[in-house]
Protein backbone atom coordinates (compact mmCIF):
# COMPACT_ATOMS: atom_id res chain seq x y z
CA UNK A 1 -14.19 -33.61 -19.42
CA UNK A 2 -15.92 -30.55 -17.83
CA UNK A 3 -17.64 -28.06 -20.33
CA UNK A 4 -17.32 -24.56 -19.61
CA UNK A 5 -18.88 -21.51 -20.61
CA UNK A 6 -17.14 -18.10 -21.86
CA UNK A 7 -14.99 -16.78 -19.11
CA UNK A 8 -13.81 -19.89 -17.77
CA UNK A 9 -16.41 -21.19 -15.58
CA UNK A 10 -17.52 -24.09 -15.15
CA UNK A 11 -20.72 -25.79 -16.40
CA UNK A 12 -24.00 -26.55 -14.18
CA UNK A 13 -24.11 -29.63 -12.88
CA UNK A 14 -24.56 -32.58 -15.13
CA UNK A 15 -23.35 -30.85 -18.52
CA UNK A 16 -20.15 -32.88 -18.85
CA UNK A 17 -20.26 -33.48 -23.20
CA UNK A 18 -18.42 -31.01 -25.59
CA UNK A 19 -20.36 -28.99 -27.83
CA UNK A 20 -18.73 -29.95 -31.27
CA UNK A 21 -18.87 -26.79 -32.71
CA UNK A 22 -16.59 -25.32 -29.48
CA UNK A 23 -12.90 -24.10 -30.56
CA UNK A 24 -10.49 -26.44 -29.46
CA UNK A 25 -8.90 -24.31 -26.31
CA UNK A 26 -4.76 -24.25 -26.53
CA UNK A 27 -2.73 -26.86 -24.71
CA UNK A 28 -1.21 -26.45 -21.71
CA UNK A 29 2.07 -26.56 -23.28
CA UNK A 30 0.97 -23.79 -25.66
CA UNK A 31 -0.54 -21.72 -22.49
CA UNK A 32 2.35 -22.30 -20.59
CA UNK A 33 5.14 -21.20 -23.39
CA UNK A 34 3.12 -18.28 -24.18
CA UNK A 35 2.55 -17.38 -20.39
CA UNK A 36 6.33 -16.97 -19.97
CA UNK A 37 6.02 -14.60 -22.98
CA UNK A 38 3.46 -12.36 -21.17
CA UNK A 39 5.72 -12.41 -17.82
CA UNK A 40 8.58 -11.48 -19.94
CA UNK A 41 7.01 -8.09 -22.08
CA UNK A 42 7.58 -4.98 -21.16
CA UNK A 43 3.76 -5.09 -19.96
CA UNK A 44 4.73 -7.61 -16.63
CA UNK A 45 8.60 -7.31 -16.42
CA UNK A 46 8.14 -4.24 -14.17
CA UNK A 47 5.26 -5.52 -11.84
CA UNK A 48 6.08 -8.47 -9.71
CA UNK A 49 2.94 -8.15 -7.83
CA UNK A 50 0.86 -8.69 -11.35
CA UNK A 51 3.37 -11.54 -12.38
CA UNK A 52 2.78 -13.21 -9.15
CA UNK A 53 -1.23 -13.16 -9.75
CA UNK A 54 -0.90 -14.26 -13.31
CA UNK A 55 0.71 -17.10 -12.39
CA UNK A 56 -1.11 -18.51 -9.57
CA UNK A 57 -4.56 -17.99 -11.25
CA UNK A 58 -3.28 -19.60 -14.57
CA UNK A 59 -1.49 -22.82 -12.73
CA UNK A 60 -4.98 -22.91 -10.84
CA UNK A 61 -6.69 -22.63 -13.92
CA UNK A 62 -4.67 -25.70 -15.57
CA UNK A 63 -4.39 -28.00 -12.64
CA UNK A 64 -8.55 -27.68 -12.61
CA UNK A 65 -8.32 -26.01 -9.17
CA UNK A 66 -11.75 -24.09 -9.28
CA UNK A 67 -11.95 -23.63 -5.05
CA UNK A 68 -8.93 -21.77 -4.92
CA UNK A 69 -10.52 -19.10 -7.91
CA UNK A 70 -12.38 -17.63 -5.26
CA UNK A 71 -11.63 -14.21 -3.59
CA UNK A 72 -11.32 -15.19 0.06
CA UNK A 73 -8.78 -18.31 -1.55
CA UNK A 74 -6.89 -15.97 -3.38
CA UNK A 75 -7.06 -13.65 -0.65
CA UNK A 76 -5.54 -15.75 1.82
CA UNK A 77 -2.88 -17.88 -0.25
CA UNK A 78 -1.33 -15.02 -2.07
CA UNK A 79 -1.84 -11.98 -0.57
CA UNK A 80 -1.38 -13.14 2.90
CA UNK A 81 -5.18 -12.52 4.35
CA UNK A 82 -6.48 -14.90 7.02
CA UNK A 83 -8.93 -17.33 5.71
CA UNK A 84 -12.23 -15.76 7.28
CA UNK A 85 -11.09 -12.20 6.62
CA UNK A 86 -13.96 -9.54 4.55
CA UNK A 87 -13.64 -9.22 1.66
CA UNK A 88 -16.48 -6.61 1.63
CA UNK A 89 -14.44 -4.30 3.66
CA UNK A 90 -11.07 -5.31 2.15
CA UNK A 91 -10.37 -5.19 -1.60
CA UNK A 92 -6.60 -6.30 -2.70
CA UNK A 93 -8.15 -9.30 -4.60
CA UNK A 94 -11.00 -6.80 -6.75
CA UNK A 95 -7.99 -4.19 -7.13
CA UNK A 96 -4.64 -6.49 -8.04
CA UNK A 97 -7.05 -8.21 -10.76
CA UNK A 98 -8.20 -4.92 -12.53
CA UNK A 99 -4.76 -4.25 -12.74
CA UNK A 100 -3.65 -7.68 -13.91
CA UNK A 101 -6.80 -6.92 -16.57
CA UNK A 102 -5.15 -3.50 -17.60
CA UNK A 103 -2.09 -5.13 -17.84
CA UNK A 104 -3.16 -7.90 -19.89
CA UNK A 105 -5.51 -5.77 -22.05
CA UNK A 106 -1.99 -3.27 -22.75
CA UNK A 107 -0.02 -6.20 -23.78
CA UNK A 108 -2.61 -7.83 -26.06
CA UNK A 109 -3.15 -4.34 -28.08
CA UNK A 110 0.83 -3.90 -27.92
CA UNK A 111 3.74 -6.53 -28.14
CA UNK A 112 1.34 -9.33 -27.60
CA UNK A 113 -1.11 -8.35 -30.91
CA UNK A 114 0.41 -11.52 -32.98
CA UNK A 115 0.74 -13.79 -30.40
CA UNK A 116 -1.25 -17.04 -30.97
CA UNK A 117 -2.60 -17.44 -27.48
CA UNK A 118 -4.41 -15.86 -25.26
CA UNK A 119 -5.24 -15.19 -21.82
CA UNK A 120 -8.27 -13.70 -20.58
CA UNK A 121 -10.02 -13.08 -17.21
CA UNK A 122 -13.53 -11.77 -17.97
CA UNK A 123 -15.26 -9.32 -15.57
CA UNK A 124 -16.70 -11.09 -12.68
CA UNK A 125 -14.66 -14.33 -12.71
CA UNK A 126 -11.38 -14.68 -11.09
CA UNK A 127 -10.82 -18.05 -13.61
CA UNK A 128 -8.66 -17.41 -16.67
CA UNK A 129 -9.95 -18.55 -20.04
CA UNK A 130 -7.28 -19.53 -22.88
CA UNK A 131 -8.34 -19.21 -26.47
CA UNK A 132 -6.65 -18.91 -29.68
CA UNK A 133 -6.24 -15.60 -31.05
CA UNK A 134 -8.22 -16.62 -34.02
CA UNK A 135 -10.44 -19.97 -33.85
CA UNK A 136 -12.02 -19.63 -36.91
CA UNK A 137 -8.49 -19.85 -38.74
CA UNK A 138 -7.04 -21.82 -36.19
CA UNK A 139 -8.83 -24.79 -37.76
CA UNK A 140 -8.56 -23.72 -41.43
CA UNK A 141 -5.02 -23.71 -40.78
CA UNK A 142 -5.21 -27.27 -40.02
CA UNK A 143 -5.67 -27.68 -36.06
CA UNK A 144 -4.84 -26.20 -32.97
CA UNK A 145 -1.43 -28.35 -32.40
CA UNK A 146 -0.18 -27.17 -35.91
CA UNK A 147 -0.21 -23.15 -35.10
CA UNK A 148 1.17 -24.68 -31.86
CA UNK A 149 4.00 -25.93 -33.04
CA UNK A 150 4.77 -23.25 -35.83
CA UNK A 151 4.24 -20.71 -32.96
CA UNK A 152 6.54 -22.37 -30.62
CA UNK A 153 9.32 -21.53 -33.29
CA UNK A 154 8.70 -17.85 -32.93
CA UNK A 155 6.73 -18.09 -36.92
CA UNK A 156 4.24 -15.94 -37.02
CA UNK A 157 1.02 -18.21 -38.13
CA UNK A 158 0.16 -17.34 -41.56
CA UNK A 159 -3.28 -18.08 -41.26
CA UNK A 160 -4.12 -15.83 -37.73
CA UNK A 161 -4.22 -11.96 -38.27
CA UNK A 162 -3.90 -9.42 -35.76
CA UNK A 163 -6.37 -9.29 -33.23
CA UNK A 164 -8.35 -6.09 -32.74
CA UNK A 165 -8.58 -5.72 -28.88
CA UNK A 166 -12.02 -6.28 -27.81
CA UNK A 167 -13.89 -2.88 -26.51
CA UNK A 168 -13.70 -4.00 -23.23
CA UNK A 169 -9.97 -4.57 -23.39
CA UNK A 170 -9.78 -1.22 -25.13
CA UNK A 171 -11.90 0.57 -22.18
CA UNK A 172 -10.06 -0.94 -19.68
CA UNK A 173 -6.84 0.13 -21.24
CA UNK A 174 -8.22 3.72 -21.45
CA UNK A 175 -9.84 4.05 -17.68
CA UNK A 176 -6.69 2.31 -16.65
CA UNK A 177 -4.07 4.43 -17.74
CA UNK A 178 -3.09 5.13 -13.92
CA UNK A 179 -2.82 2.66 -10.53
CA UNK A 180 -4.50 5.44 -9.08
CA UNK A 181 -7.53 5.62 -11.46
CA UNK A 182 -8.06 1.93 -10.48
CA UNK A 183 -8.23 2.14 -6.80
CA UNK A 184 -10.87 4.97 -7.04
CA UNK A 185 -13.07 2.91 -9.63
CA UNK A 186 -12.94 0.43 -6.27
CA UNK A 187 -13.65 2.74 -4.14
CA UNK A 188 -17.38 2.06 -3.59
CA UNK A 189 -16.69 -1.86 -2.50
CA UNK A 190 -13.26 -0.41 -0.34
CA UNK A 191 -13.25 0.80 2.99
CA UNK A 192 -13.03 4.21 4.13
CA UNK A 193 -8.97 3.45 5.13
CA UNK A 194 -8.64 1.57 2.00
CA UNK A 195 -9.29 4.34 -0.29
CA UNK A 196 -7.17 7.07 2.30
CA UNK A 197 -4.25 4.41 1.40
CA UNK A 198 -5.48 4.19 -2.06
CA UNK A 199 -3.14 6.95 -3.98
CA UNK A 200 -0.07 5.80 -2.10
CA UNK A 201 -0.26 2.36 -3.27
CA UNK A 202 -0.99 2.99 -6.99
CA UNK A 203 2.77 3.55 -8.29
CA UNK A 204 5.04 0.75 -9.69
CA UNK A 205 7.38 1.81 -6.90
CA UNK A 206 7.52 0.20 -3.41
CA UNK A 207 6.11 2.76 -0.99
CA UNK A 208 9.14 4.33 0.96
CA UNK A 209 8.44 4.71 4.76
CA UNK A 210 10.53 7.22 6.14
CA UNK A 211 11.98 7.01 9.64
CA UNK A 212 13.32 9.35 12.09
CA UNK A 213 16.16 8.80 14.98
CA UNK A 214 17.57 10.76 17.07
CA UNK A 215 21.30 10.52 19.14
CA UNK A 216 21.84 7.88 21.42
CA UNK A 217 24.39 9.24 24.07
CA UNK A 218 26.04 6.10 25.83
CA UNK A 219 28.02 6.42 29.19
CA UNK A 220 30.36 4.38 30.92
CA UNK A 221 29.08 2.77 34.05
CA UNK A 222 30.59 5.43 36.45
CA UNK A 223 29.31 8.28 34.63
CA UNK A 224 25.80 7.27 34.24
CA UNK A 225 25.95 5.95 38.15
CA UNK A 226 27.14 9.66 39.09
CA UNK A 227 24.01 11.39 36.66
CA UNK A 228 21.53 9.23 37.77
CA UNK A 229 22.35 9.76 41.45
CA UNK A 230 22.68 13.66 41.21
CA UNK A 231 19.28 13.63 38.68
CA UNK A 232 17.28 12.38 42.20
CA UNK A 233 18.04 15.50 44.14
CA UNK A 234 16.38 18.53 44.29
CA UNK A 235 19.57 20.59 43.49
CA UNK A 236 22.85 19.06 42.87
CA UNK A 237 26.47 19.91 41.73
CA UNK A 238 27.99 17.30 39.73
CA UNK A 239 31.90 17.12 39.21
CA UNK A 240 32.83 14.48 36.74
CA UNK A 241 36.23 13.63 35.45
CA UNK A 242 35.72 12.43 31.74
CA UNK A 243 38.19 9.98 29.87
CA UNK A 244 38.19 9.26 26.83
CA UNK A 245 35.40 7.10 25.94
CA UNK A 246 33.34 7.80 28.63
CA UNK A 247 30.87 9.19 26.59
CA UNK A 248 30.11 7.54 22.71
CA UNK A 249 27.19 9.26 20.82
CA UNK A 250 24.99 6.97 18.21
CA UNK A 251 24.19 9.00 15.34
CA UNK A 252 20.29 7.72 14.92
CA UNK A 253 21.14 5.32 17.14
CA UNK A 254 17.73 5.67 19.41
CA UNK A 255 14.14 5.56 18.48
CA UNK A 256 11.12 5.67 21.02
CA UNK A 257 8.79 2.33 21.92
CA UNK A 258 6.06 4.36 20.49
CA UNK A 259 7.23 5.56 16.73
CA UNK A 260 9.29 1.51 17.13
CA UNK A 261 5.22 0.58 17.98
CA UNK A 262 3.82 3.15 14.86
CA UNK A 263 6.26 1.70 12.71
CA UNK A 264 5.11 -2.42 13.10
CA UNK A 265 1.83 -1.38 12.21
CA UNK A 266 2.32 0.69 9.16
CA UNK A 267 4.81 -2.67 8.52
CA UNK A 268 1.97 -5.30 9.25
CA UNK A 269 -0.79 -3.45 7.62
CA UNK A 270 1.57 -3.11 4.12
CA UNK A 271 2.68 -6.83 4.58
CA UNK A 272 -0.79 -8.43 4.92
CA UNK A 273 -2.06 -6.70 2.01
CA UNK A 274 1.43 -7.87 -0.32
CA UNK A 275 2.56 -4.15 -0.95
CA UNK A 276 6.12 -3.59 -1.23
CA UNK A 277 7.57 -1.33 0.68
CA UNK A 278 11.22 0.50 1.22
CA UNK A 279 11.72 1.47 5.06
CA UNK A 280 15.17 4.00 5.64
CA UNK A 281 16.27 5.74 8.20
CA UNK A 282 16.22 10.23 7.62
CA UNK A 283 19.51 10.35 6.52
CA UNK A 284 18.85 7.70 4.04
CA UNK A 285 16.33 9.31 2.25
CA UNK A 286 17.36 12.33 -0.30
CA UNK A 287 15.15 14.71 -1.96
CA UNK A 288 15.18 12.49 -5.64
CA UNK A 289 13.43 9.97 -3.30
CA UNK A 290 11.13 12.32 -2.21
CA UNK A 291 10.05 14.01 -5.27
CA UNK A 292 9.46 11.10 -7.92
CA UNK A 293 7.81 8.16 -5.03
CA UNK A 294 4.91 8.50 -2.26
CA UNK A 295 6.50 8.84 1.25
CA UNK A 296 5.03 8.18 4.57
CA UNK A 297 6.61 10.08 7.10
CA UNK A 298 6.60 8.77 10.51
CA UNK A 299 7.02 11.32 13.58
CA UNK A 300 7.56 15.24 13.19
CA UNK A 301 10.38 16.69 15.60
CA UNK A 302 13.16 14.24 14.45
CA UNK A 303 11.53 13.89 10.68
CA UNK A 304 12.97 17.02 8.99
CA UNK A 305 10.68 15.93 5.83
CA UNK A 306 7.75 16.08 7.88
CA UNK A 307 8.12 19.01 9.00
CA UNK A 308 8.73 20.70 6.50
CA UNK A 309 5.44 19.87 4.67
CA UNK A 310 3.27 20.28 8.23
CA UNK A 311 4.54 23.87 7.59
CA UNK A 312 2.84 24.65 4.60
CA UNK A 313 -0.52 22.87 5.66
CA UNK A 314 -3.49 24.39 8.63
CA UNK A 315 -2.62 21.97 11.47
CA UNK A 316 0.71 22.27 12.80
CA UNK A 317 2.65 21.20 15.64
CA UNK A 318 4.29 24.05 17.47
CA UNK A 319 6.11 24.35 21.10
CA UNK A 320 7.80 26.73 23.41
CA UNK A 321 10.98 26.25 26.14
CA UNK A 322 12.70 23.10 25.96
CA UNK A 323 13.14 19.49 27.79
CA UNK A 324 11.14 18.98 31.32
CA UNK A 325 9.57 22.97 30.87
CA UNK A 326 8.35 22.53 26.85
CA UNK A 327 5.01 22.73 25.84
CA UNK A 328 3.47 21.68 22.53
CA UNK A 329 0.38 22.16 20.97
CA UNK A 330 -1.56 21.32 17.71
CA UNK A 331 -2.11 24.88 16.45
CA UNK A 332 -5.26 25.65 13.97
CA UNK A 333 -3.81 28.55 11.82
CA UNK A 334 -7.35 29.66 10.61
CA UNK A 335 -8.25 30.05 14.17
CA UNK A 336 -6.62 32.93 16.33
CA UNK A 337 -5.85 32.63 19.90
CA UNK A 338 -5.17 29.87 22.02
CA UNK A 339 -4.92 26.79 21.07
CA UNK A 340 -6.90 23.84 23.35
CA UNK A 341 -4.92 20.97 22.18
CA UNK A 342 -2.09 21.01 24.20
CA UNK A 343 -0.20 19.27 26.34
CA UNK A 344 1.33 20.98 28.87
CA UNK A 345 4.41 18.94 30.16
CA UNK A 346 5.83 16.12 27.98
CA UNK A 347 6.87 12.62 28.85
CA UNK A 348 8.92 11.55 30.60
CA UNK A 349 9.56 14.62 32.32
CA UNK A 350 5.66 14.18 33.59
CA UNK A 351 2.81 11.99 33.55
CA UNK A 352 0.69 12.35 29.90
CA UNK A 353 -2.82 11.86 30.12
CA UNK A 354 -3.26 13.33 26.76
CA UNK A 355 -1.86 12.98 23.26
CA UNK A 356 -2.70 14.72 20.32
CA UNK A 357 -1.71 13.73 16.45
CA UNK A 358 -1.79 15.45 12.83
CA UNK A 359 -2.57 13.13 10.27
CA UNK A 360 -1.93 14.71 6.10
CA UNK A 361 -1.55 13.50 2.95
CA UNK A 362 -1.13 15.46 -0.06
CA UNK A 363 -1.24 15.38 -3.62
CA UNK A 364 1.75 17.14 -5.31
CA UNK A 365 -0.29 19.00 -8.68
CA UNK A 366 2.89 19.22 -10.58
CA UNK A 367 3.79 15.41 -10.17
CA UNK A 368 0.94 13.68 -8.60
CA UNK A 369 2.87 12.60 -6.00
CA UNK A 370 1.16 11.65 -2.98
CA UNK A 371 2.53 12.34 0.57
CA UNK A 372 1.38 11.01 4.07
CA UNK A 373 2.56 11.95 7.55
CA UNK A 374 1.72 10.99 10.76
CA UNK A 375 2.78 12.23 13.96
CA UNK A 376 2.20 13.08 17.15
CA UNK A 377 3.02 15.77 19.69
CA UNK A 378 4.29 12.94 21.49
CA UNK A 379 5.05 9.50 20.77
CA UNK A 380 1.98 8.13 21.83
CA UNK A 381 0.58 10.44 19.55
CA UNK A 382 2.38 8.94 16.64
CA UNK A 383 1.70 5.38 17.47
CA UNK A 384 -1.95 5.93 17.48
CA UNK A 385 -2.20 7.51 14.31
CA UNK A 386 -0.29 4.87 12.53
CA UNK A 387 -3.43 2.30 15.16
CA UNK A 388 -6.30 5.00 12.93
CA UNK A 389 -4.66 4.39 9.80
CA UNK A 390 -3.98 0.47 10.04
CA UNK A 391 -8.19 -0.21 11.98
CA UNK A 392 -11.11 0.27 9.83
CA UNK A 393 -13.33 0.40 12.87
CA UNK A 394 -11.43 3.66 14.06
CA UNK A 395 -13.09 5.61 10.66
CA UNK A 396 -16.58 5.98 11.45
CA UNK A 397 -16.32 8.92 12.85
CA UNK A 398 -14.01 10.76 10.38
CA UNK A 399 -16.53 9.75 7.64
CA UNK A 400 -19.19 11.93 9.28
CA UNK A 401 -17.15 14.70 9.64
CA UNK A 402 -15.76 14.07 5.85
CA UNK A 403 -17.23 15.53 2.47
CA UNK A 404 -18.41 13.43 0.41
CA UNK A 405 -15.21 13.59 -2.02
CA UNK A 406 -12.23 13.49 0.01
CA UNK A 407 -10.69 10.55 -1.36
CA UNK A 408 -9.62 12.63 -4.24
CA UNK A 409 -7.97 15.68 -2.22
CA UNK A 410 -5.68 17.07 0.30
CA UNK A 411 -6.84 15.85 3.62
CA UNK A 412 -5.67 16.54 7.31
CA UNK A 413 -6.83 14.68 10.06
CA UNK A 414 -6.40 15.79 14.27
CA UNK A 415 -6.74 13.12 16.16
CA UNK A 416 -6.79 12.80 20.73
CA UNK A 417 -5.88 9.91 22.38
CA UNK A 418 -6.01 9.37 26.18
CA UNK A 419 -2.90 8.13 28.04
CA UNK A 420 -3.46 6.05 30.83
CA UNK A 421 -0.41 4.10 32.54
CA UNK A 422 1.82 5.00 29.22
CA UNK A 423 -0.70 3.19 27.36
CA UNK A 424 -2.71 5.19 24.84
CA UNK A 425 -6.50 4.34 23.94
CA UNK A 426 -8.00 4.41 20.45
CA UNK A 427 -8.12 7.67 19.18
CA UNK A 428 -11.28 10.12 18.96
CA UNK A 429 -11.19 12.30 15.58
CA UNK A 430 -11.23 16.22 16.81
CA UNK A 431 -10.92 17.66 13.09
CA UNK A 432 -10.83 17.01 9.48
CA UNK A 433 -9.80 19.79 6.82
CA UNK A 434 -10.16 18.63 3.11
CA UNK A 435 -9.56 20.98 -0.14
């Protein structure tokens, strides 16, 4: 039998006896019953993600599996990383445990304070240690299998008082009180995209992705023969004669390549790192949804949410005319006159060399509620911001252009991307406002 040390880890090589003044640690029976307790509380009921993690380090823990209690493992088999990914640069493991240790630390000082049991994962070690709650009177009681047993029954043990949560429980509790106050504590092992993300993925809620459409118009064969023909010359007069159901028109039944391309990596990013998250169409989205969870907002013209907060902030989208004659441009309201980033005839009706993108999120003061958009004046616009928000490499520049607090605030980023063949390159960062 393996000695271990306080925390759960094992001993150095060649200690293998069992100091006989060491507390007998609880069965796995007795960790196991009182595990589905913890899952159960009010604590755990509401966070699959931290039910998930409790359970695979515990059944690690018991089946003596001490490789797989190791970020990169843990990493890779539950939160869907690939084995050789960085941890360094990526820190779901570091974050979902601090929770799990808020978590268990709330339980512990709340409807778990006269449980028997406990589970513990010290500060530094991803292994779980089990204890009793009491040792000392553990064994004055007569043995660990005898408050077992009168546990099992749901009898309090007579001989085990409420636990006073340790101080480091107690400070975790207190520093912990928020999902968001957890990711910033991170912050200095996260990436520079990993704490822009961080406020969005701090609520019990799965992150709702919203997504715009527009009208799909869908002709019968001889009527889109006829407009296609007469679109190829110069000037043409078209006489058609319409039955019925010549014509059907999709509500949000079209979306482009680019927001379809935006969308998989917002999707992929979320995925890899196990976040939940809630993807609807516009319509399907209604104010309650909007006030009380963070929103990403994908596009601008066909996102009537996102628009409406890029109207409020400094960089805004605006245009003139319409179809093959509009122009749009990324204004900068605290700047007058012309504005350089435009583009001066949109695809398809031309060929774009240049895209341009507004990147915000904002913090709601009232609620706390955190908002992201990203779009573009076009769509390759909006597919590369989703590119800069999914790529750590793309965020050098932004943190040079950055104060050294903007985690914690409003932030807008303007991003270019060059167009070449319909295919847009990574983006260059043009301007950041943060306040």
């Amino acid at each position: 039998m393996d000695t271990y040390r306080a925390g759960g880890y094992p001993a150095s090589e060649g200690q293998i006896r069992v100091s006989q003044t060491a507390s007998p640690e609880p069965s796995a029976g007795a960790i196991l019953e009182h595990l589905e307790r913890v899952l159960a509380s009010p604590s755990f009921r509401n966070s699959k993600r931290s039910q998930d993690l409790l359970q695979f380090l515990v059944a690690k823990r018991l089946a003596g599996d001490w490789a797989a209690l190791k970020e990169r493992v843990i990493g890779a088999e539950l939160f869907g990383r690939h084995p050789d990914y960085d941890t360094g640069a990526d820190a779901i493991v570091r974050v979902r445990v601090n929770e799990l240790r808020k978590r268990l630390a709330g339980y512990y000082a709340q409807e778990g304070r006269d449980q028997a049991v406990r589970i513990e994962l010290t500060p530094g070690s991803y292994a779980p240690s089990f204890r009793w709650a009491n040792a000392k009177e553990t064994g004055e009681a007569g043995g660990g299998e005898d408050l077992q047993q009168r546990n099992s029954i749901g009898t309090k043990a007579a001989a085990v008082r409420p636990p006073r949560p340790p101080r480091a429980a107690v400070a975790a509790l207190v520093l912990g009180l928020g999902g968001a106050a957890l990711w910033l504590a991170s912050q200095s092992q996260s990436s520079p995209v990993e704490r822009f993300w961080a406020p969005l993925l701090a609520g019990r809620q799965p992150l709702l992705v919203c997504i715009p459409a527009r009208e799909r118009w869908l002709f019968a064969s001889s009527v889109a023969g006829a407009l296609k023909e007469a679109s190829g010359r110069e000037s043409a007069h078209v006489q058609l004669r319409l039955r019925q159901g010549d014509i059907a028109v999709v509500a949000e039944g079209q979306m482009s390549v680019q927001n379809f391309r935006a969308i998989l990596s917002l999707a992929r990013w979320l995925a890899q790192r196990g976040i939940p998250a809630d993807f609807r169409l516009v319509s399907e989205v209604s104010p309650e949804d909007i006030r009380r969870r963070a929103v990403v907002l994908v596009g601008a013209y066909h996102n009537p949410w996102a628009m409406e907060l890029n109207q409020r902030l400094r960089y805004v989208f605006e245009s003139q005319k319409e179809g093959s004659e509009e122009v749009c441009w990324v204004k900068d309201r605290s700047v007058q006159g012309k504005s350089p980033w435009l583009v001066p005839r949109l695809w398809p009706y031309a060929v774009q060399s240049v895209d341009f993108a507004i990147i915000s999120r904002t913090f709601d003061p009232s609620t706390g509620r955190v908002m992201l958009s990203l779009a573009g004046v076009n769509g390759f616009g909006t597919q590369v911001a989703a590119e800069f928000l999914t790529v750590p490499d793309y965020w050098e520049e932004f943190t040079r252009k950055a104060p050294a607090n903007w985690h914690r605030r409003n932030c807008q980023i303007v991003l270019q991307t060059k167009v070449v063949r319909e295919v847009p390159n990574p983006p260059s960062v043009l301007a950041v406002h943060v306040w």
